[in-house]
C-alpha atoms as a PDB file:
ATOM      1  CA  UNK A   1      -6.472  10.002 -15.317  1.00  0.00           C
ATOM      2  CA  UNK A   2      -3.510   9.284 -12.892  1.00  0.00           C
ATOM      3  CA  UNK A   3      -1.722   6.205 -12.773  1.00  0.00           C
ATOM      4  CA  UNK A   4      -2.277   4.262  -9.211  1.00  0.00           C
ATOM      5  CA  UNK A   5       0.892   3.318  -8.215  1.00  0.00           C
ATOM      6  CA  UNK A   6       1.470   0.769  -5.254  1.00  0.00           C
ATOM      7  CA  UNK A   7       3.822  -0.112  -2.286  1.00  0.00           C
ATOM      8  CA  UNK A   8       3.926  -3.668  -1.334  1.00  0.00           C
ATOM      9  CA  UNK A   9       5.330  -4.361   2.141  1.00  0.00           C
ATOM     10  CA  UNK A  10       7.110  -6.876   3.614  1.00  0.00           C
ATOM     11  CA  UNK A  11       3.814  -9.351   3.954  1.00  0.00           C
ATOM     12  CA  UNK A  12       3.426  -9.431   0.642  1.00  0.00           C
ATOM     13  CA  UNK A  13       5.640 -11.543  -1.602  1.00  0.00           C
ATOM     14  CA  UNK A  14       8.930  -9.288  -3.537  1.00  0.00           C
ATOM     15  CA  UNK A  15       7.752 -10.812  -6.771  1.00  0.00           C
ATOM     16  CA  UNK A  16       4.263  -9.189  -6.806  1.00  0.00           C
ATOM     17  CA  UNK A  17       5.870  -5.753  -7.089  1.00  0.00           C
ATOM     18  CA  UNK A  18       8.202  -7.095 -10.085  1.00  0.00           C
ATOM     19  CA  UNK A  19       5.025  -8.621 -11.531  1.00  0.00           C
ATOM     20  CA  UNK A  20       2.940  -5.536 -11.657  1.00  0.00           C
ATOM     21  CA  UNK A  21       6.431  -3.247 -12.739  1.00  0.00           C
ATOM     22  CA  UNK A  22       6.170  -6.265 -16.028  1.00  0.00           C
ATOM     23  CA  UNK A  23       2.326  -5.278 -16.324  1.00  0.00           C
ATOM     24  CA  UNK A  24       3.022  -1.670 -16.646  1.00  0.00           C
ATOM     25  CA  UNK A  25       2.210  -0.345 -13.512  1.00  0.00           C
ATOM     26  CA  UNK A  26       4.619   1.760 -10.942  1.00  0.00           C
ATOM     27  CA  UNK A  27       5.481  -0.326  -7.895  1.00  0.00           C
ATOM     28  CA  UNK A  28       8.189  -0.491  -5.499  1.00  0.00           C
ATOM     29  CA  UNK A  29       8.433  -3.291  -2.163  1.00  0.00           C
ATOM     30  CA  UNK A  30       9.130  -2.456   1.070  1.00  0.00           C
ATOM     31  CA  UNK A  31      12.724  -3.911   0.741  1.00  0.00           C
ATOM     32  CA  UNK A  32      13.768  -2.095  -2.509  1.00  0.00           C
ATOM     33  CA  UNK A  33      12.769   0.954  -0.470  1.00  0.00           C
ATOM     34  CA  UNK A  34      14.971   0.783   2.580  1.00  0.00           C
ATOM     35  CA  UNK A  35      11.777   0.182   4.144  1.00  0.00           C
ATOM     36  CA  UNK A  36      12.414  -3.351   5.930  1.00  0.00           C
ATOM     37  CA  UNK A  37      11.562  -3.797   9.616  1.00  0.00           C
ATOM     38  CA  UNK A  38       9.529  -0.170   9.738  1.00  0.00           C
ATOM     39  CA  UNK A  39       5.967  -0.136  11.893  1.00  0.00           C
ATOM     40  CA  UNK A  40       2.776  -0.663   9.798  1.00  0.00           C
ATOM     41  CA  UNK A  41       2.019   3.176  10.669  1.00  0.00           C
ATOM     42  CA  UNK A  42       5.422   4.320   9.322  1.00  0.00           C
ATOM     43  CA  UNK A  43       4.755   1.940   5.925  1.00  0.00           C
ATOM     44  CA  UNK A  44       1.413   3.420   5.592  1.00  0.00           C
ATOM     45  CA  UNK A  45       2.715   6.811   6.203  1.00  0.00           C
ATOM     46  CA  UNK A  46       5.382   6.708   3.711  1.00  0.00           C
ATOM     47  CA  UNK A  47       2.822   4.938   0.990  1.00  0.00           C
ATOM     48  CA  UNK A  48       0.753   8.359   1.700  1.00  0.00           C
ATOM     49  CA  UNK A  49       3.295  10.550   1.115  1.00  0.00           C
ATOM     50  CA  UNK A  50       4.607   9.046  -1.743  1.00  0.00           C
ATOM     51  CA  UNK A  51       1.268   9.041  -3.444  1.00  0.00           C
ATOM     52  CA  UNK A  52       1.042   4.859  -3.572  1.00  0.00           C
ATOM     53  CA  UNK A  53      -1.842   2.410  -2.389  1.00  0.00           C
ATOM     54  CA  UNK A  54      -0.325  -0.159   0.178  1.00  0.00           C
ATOM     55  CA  UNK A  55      -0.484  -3.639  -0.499  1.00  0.00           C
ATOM     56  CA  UNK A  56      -0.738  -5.860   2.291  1.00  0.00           C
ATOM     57  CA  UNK A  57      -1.415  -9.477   3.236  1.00  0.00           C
ATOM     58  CA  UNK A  58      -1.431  -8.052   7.059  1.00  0.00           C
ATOM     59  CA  UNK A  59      -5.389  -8.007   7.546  1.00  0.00           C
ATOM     60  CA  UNK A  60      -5.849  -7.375  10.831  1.00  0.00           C
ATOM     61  CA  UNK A  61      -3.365  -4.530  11.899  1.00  0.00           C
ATOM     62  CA  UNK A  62      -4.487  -2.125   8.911  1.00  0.00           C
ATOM     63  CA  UNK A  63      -8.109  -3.104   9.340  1.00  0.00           C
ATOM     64  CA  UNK A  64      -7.663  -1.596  12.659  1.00  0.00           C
ATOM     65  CA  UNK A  65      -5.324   1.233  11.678  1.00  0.00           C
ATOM     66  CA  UNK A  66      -8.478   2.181   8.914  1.00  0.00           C
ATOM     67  CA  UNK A  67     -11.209   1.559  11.756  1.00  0.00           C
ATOM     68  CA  UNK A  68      -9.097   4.106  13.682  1.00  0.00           C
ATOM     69  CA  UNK A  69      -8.102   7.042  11.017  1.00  0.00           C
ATOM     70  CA  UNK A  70      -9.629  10.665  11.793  1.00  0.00           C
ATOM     71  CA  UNK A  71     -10.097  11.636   8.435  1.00  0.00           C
ATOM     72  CA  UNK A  72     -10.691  11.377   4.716  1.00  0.00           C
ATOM     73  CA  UNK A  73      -8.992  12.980   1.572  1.00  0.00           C
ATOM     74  CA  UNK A  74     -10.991  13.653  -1.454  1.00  0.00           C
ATOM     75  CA  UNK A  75      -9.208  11.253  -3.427  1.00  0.00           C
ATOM     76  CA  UNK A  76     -10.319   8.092  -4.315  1.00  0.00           C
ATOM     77  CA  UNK A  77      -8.257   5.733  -2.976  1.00  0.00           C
ATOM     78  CA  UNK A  78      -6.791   7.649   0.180  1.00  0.00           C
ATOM     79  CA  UNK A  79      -7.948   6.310   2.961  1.00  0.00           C
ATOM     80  CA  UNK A  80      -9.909   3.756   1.778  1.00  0.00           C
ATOM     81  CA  UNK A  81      -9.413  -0.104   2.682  1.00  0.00           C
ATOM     82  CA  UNK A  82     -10.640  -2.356  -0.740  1.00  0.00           C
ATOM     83  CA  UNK A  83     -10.290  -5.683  -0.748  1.00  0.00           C
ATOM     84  CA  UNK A  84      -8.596  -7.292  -4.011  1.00  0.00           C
ATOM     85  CA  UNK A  85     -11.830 -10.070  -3.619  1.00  0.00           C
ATOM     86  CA  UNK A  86     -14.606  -7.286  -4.421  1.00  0.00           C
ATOM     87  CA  UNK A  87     -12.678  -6.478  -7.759  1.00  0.00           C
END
């Protein structure tokens, strides 16, 4: 089984991704990835590519960027929107 790892950007607080890197888990922030000030399309693009979920506190603008994607991987979590509440 593969690891999820995860991208918190810059809505979400910089502890969280210290917090899960002291549980065990691969994550980086927004900030500790030269990634400050980019567009929510460009963070989510990135995340993608690097193989991370993104972790957001920014509701509405990737609710619509998810209503508004094309297409779906096979993975799992690719293109998928959860909610940390239905966990």
């Amino acid at each position: 089984m593969i690891a999820i790892r995860f991208f918190t950007d810059e809505d979400v607080y910089g502890v969280i991704a210290v917090a899960l890197r002291a549980a065990g888990y691969d994550a980086r922030s927004a900030p500790e990835s030269g990634r400050r000030g980019e567009s929510d399309e460009s963070q989510l693009e990135w995340a993608g590519n690097e193989g991370r979920v993104l972790v957001t506190f920014n509701v509405s603008h990737f609710a619509n960027l998810h209503t508004t994607a094309a297409s779906r991987d096979a993975e799992t979590m690719c293109d998928r929107m959860e909610f940390l509440s239905d966990w």
